[in-house]
C-alpha atoms as a PDB file:
ATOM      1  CA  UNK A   1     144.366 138.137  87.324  1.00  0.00           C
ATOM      2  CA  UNK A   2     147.375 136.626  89.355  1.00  0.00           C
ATOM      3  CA  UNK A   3     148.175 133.079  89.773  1.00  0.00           C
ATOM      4  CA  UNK A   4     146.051 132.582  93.086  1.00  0.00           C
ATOM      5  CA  UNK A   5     143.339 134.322  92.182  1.00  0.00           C
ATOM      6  CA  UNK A   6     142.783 131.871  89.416  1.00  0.00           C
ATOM      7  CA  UNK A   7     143.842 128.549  91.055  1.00  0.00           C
ATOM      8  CA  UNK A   8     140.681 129.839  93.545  1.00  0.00           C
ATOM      9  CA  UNK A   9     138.317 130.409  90.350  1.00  0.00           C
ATOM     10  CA  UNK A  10     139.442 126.925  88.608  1.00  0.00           C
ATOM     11  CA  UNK A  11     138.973 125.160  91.938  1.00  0.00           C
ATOM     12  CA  UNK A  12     135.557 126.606  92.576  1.00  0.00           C
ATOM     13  CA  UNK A  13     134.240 126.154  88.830  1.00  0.00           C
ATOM     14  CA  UNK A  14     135.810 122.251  89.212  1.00  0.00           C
ATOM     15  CA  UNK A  15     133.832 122.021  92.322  1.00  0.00           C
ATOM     16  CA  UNK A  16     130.724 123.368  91.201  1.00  0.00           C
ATOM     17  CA  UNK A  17     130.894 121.325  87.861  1.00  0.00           C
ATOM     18  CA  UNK A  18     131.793 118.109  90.166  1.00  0.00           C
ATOM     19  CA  UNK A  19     128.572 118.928  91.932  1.00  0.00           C
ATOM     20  CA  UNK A  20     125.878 119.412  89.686  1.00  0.00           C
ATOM     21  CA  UNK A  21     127.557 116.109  87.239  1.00  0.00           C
ATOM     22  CA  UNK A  22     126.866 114.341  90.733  1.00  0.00           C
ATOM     23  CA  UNK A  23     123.688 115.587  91.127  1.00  0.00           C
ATOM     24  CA  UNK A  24     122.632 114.803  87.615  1.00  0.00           C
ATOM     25  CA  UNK A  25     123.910 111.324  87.946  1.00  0.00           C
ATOM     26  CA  UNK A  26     121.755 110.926  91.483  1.00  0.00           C
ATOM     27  CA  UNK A  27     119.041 111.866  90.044  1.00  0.00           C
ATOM     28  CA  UNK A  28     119.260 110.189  86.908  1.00  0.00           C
ATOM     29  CA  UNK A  29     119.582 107.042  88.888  1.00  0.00           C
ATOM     30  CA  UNK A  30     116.969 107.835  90.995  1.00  0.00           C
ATOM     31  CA  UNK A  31     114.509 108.259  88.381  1.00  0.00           C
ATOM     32  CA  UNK A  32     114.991 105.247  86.361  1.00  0.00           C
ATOM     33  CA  UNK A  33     115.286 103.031  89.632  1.00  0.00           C
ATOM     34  CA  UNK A  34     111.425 104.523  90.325  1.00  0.00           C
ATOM     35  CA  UNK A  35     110.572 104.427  86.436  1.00  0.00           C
ATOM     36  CA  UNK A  36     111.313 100.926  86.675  1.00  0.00           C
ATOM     37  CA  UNK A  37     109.378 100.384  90.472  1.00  0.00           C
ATOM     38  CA  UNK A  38     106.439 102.285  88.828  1.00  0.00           C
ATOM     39  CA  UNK A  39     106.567  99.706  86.082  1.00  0.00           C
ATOM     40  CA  UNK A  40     106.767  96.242  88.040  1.00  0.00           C
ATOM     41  CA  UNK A  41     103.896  97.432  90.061  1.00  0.00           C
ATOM     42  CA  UNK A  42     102.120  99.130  87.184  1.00  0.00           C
ATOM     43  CA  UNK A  43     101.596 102.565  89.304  1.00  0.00           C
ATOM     44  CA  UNK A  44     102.796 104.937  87.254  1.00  0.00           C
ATOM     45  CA  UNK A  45     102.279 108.667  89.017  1.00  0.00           C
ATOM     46  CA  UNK A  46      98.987 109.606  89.923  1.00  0.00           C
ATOM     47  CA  UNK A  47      97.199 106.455  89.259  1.00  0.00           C
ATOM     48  CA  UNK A  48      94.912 104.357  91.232  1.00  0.00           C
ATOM     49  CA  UNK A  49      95.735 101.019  92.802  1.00  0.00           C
ATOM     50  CA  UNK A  50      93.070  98.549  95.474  1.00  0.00           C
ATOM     51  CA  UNK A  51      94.267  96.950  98.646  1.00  0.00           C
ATOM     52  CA  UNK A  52      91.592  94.124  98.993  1.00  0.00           C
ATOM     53  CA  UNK A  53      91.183  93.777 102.879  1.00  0.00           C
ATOM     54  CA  UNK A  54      90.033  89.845 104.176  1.00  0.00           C
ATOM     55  CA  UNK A  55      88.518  89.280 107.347  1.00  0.00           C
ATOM     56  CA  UNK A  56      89.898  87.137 110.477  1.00  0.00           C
ATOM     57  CA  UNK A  57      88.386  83.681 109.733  1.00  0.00           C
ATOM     58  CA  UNK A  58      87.366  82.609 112.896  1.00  0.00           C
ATOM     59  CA  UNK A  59      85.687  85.808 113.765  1.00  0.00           C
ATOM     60  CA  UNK A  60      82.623  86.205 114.339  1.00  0.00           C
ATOM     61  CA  UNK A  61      81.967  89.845 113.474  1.00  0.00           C
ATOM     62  CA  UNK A  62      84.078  91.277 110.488  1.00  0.00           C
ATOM     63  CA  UNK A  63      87.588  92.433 112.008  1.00  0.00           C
ATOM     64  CA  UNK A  64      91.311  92.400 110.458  1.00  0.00           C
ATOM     65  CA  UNK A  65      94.102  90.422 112.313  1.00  0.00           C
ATOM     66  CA  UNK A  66      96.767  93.166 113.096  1.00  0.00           C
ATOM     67  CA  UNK A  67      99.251  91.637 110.936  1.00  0.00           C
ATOM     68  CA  UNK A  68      96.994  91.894 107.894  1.00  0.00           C
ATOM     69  CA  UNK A  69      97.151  95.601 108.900  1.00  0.00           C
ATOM     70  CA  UNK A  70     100.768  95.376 109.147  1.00  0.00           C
ATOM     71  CA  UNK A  71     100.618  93.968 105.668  1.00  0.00           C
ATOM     72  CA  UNK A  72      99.052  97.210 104.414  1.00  0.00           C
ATOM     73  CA  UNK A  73     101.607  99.569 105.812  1.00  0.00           C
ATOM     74  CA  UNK A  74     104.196  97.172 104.043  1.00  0.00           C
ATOM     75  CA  UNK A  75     102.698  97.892 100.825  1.00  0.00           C
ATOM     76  CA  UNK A  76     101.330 101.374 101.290  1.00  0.00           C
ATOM     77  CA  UNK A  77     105.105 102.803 101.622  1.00  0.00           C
ATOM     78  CA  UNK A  78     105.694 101.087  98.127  1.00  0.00           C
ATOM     79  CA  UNK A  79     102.716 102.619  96.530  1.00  0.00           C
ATOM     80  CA  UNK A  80     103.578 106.277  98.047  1.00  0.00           C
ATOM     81  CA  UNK A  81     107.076 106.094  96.839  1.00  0.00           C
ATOM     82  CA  UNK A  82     105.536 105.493  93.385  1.00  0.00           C
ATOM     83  CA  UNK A  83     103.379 108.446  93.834  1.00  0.00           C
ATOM     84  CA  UNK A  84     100.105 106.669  93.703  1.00  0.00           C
ATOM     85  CA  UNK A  85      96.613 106.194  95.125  1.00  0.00           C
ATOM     86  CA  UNK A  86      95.684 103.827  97.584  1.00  0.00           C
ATOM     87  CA  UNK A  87      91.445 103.047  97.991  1.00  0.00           C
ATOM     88  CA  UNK A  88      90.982  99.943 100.291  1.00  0.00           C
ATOM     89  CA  UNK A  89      87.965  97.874  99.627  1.00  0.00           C
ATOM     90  CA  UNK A  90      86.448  94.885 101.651  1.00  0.00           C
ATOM     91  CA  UNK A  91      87.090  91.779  99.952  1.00  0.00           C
ATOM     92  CA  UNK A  92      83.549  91.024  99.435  1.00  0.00           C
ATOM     93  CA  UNK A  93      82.708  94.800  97.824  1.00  0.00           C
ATOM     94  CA  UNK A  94      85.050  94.336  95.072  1.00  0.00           C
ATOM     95  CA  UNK A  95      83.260  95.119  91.920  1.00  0.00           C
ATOM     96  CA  UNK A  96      85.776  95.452  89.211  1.00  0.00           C
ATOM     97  CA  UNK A  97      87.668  93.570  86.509  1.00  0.00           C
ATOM     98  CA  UNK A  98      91.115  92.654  86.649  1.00  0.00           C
ATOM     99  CA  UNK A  99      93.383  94.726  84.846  1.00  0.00           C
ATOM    100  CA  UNK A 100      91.609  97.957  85.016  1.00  0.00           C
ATOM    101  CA  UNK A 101      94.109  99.087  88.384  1.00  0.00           C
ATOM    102  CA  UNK A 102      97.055  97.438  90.006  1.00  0.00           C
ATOM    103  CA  UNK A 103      95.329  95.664  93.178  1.00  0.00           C
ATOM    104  CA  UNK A 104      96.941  93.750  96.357  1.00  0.00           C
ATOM    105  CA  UNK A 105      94.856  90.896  97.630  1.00  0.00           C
ATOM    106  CA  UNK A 106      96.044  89.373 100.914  1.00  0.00           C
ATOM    107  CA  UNK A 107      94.982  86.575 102.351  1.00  0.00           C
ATOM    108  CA  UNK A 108      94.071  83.152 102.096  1.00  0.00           C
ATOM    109  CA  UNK A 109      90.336  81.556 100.290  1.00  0.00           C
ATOM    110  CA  UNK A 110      89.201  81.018 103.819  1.00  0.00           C
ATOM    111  CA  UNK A 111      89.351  84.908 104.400  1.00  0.00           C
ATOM    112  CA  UNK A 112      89.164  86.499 101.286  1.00  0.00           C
ATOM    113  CA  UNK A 113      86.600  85.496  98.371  1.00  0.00           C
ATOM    114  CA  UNK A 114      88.348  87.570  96.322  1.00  0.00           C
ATOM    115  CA  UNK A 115      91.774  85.635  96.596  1.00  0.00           C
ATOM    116  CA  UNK A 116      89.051  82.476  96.194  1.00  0.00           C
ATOM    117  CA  UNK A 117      88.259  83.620  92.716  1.00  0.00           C
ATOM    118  CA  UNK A 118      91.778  84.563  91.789  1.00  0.00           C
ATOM    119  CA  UNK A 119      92.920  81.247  92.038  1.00  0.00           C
ATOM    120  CA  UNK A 120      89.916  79.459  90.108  1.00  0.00           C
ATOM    121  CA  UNK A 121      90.840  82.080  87.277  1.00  0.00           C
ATOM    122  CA  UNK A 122      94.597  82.891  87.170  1.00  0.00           C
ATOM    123  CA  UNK A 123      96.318  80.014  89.143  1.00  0.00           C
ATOM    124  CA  UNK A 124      94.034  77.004  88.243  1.00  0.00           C
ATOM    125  CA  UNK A 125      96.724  74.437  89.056  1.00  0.00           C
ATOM    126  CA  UNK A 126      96.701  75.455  92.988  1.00  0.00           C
ATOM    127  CA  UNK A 127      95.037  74.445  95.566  1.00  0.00           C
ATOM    128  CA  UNK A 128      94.680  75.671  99.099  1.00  0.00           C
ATOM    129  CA  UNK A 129      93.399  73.811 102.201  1.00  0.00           C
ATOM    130  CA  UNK A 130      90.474  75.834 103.882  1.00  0.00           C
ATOM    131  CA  UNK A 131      90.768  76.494 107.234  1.00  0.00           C
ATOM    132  CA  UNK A 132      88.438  74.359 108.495  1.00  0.00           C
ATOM    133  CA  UNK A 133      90.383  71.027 107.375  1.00  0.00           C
ATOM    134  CA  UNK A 134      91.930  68.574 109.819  1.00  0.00           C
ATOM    135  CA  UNK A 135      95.902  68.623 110.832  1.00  0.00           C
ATOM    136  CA  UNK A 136      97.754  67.932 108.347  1.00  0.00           C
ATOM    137  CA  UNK A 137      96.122  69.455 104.951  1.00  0.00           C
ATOM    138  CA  UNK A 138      95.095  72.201 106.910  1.00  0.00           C
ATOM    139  CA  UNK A 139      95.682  75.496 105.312  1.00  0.00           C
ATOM    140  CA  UNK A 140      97.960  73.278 103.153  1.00  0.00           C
ATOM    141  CA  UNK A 141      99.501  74.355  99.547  1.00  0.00           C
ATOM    142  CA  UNK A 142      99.384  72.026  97.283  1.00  0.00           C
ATOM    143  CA  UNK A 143     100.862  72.944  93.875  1.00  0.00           C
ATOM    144  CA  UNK A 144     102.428  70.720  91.262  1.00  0.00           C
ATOM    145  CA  UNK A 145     103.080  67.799  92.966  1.00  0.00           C
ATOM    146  CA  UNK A 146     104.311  69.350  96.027  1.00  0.00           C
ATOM    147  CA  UNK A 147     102.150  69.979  99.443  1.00  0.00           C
ATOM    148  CA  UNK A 148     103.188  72.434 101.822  1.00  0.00           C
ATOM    149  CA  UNK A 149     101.987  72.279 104.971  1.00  0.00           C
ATOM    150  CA  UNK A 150     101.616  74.907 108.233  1.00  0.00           C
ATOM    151  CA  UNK A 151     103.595  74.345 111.602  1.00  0.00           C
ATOM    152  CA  UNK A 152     102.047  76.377 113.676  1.00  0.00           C
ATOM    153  CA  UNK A 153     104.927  78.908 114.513  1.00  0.00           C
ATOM    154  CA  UNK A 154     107.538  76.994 113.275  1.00  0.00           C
ATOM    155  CA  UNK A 155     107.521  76.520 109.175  1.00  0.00           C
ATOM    156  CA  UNK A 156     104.155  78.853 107.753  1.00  0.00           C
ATOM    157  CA  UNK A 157     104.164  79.275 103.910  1.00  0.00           C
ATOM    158  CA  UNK A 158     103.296  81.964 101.455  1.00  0.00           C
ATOM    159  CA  UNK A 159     101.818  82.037  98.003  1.00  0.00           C
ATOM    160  CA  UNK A 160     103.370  85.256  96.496  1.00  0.00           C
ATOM    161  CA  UNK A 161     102.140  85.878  92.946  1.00  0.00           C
ATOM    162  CA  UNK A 162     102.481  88.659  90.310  1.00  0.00           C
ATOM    163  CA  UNK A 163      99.578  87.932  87.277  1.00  0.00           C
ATOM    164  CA  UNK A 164      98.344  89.706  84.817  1.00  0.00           C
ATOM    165  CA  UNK A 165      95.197  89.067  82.248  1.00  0.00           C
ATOM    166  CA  UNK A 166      97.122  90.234  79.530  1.00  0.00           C
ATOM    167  CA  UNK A 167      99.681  92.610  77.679  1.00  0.00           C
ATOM    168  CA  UNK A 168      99.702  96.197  79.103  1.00  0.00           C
ATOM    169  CA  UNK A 169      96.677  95.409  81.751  1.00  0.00           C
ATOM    170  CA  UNK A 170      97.644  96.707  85.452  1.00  0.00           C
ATOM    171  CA  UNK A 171      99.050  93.415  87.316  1.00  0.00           C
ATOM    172  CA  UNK A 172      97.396  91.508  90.535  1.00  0.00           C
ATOM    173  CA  UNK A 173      99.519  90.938  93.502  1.00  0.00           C
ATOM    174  CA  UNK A 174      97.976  88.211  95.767  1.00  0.00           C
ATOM    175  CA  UNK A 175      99.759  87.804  98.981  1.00  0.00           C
ATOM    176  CA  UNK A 176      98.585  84.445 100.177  1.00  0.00           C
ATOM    177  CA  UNK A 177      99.806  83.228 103.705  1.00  0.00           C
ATOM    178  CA  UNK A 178      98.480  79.932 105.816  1.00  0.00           C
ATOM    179  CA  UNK A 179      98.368  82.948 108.444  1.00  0.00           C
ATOM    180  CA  UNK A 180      98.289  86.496 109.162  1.00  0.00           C
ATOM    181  CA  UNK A 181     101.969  86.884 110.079  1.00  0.00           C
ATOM    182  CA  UNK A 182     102.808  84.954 107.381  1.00  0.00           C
ATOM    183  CA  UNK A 183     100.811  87.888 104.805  1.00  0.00           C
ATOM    184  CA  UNK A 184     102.569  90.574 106.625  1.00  0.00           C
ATOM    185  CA  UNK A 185     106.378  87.929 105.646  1.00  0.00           C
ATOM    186  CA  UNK A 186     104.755  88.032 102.036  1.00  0.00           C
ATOM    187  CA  UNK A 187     104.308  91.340 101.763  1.00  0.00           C
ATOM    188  CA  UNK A 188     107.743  92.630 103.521  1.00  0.00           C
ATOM    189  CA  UNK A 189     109.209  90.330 101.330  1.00  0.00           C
ATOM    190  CA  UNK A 190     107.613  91.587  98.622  1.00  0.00           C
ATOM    191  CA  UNK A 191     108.571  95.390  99.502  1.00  0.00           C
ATOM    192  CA  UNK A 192     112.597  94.178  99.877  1.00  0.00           C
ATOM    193  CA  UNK A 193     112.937  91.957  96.811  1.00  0.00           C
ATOM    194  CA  UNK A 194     110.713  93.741  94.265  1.00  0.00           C
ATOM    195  CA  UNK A 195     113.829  94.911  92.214  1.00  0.00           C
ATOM    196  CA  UNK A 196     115.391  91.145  92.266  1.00  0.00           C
ATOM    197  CA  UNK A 197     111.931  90.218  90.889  1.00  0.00           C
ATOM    198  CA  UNK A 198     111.208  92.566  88.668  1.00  0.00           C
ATOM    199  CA  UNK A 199     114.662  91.755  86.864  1.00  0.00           C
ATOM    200  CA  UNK A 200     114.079  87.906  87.207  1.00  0.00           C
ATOM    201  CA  UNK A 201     110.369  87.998  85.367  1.00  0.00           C
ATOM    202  CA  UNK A 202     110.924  91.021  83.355  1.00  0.00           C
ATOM    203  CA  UNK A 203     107.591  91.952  83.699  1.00  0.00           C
ATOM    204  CA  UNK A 204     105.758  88.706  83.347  1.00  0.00           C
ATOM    205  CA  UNK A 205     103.248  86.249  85.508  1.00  0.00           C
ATOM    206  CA  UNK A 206     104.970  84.696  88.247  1.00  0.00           C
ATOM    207  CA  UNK A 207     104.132  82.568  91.306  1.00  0.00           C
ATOM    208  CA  UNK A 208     106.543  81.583  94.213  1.00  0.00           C
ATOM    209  CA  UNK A 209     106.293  79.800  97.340  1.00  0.00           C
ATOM    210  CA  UNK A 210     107.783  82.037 100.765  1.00  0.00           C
ATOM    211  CA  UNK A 211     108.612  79.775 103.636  1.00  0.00           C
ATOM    212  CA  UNK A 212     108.292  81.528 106.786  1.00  0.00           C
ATOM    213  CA  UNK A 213     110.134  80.402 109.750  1.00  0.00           C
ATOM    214  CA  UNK A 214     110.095  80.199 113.632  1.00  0.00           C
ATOM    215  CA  UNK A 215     107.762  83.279 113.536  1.00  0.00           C
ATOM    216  CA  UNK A 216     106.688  82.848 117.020  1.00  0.00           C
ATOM    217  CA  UNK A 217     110.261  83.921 117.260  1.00  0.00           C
ATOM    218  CA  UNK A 218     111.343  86.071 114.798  1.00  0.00           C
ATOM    219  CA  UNK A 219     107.710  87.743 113.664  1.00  0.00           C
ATOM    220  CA  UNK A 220     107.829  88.305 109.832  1.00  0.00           C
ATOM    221  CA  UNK A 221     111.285  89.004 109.652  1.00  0.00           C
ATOM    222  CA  UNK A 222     112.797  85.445 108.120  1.00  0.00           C
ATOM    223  CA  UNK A 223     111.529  84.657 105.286  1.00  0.00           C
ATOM    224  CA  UNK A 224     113.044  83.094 102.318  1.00  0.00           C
ATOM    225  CA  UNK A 225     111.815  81.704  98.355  1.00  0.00           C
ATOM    226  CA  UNK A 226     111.115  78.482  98.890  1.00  0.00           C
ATOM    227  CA  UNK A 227     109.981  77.159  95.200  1.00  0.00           C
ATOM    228  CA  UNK A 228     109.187  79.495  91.868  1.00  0.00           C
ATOM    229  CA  UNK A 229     106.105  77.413  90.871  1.00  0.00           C
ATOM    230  CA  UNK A 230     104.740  79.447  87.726  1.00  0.00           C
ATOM    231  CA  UNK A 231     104.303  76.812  85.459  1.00  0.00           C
ATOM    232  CA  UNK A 232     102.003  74.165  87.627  1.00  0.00           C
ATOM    233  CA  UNK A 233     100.253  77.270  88.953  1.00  0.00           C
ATOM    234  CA  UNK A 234      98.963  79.153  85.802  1.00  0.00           C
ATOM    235  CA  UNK A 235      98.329  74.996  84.086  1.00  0.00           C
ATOM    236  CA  UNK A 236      94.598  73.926  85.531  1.00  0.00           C
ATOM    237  CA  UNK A 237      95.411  70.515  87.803  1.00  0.00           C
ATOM    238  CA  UNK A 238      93.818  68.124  86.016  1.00  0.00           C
ATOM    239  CA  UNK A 239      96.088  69.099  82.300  1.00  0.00           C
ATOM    240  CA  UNK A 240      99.384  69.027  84.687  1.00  0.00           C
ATOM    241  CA  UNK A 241      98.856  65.399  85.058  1.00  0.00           C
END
């Protein structure tokens, strides 16, 4: 074998060891980073999640506001990159434990009884105006101490919350907006920041407060952590006094 002739078979081993090292280390990286998706979520391949679906409140017949719909498509690329199953239930035909699959619940207690008993049972130190209160306290957040209050398309707030009833039980997300745009803000910031999350909780409870802003303008797009609120919102009201 002359010189040339192996320069040309050392460069195209080098090459194809180069390669495949690459690809190992892509893919390597790839699978922990969804490893570590599957287990913030708790969807590990193949498994089951719920999308609990509200209802506008001020219709008449039962209908979903198009950003709550929006909301779903938010969190249904999330759950197909994990490589899981999506059911979606009505949030009054929910008849199952918490724990026993990862579920999303969106909206507010005015539109979804199931977020109503969430908070009574996980977040006891929160309290949420209903929808049928006057200007101010309207829709209005109130958790420790603090009372956050809906502009109508200029500051909108969202209760975003990861909570789970104990040690190796499938989580609860509730997405918890004073409005429908403002679930759809909750749950795209939920699908951007989920690693930033997952490494500031490490797996725990958490509950933070999303302000929204100028979405008449902007839609969904800006919205920012406004307060982590975890330890009035898991302590019942009247022992945070």
């Amino acid at each position: 074998m002359n010189d040339d002739l192996r320069n040309i078979v050392l460069g195209v081993a080098a090459t194809a060891v180069s390669g495949g090292f690459g690809w190992f280390t892509r893919t390597y990286l790839w699978r922990r980073a969804l490893r570590r998706k599957q287990a913030f979520f708790g969807l590990p391949t193949g498994s089951d999640c719920v999308f609990v679906v509200n209802r506008k409140p001020d219709a008449d017949a039962w209908s979903v506001h198009r950003n709550d719909a929006f909301a779903l498509l938010e969190i249904s690329a999330l759950i197909k990159d994990c490589g899981a199953n999506l059911r979606l239930v009505s949030h009054d035909a929910v008849r199952q434990g918490i724990g026993e699959r990862t579920e999303f619940c969106v909206g507010g207690p005015s539109s979804n009884t199931r977020t109503m008993a969430h908070l009574s049972s996980m977040l006891p130190g929160v309290r949420i105006g209903a929808y049928e209160e006057p200007e101010p306290d309207r829709l209005a957040i109130r958790v420790g101490g603090e009372s956050y209050r809906w502009d109508k398309g200029q500051v909108e707030h969202v209760l975003l919350a990861r909570l789970t009833a104990r040690p190796g039980t499938r989580p609860v997300f509730l997405i918890c907006g004073q409005t429908a745009i403002s679930n759809q803000a909750g749950a795209r910031y939920l699908a951007r920041n989920h690693r930033e999350l997952a490494r500031r909780y490490r797996g725990d409870s958490f509950c933070v407060v999303l302000k929204v802003t100028h979405s008449d303008a902007y839609g969904p797009d800006v919205a920012e952590l406004l307060a982590d609120v975890t330890g009035p919102a898991l302590t019942p009201a009247a022992a945070a006094v």
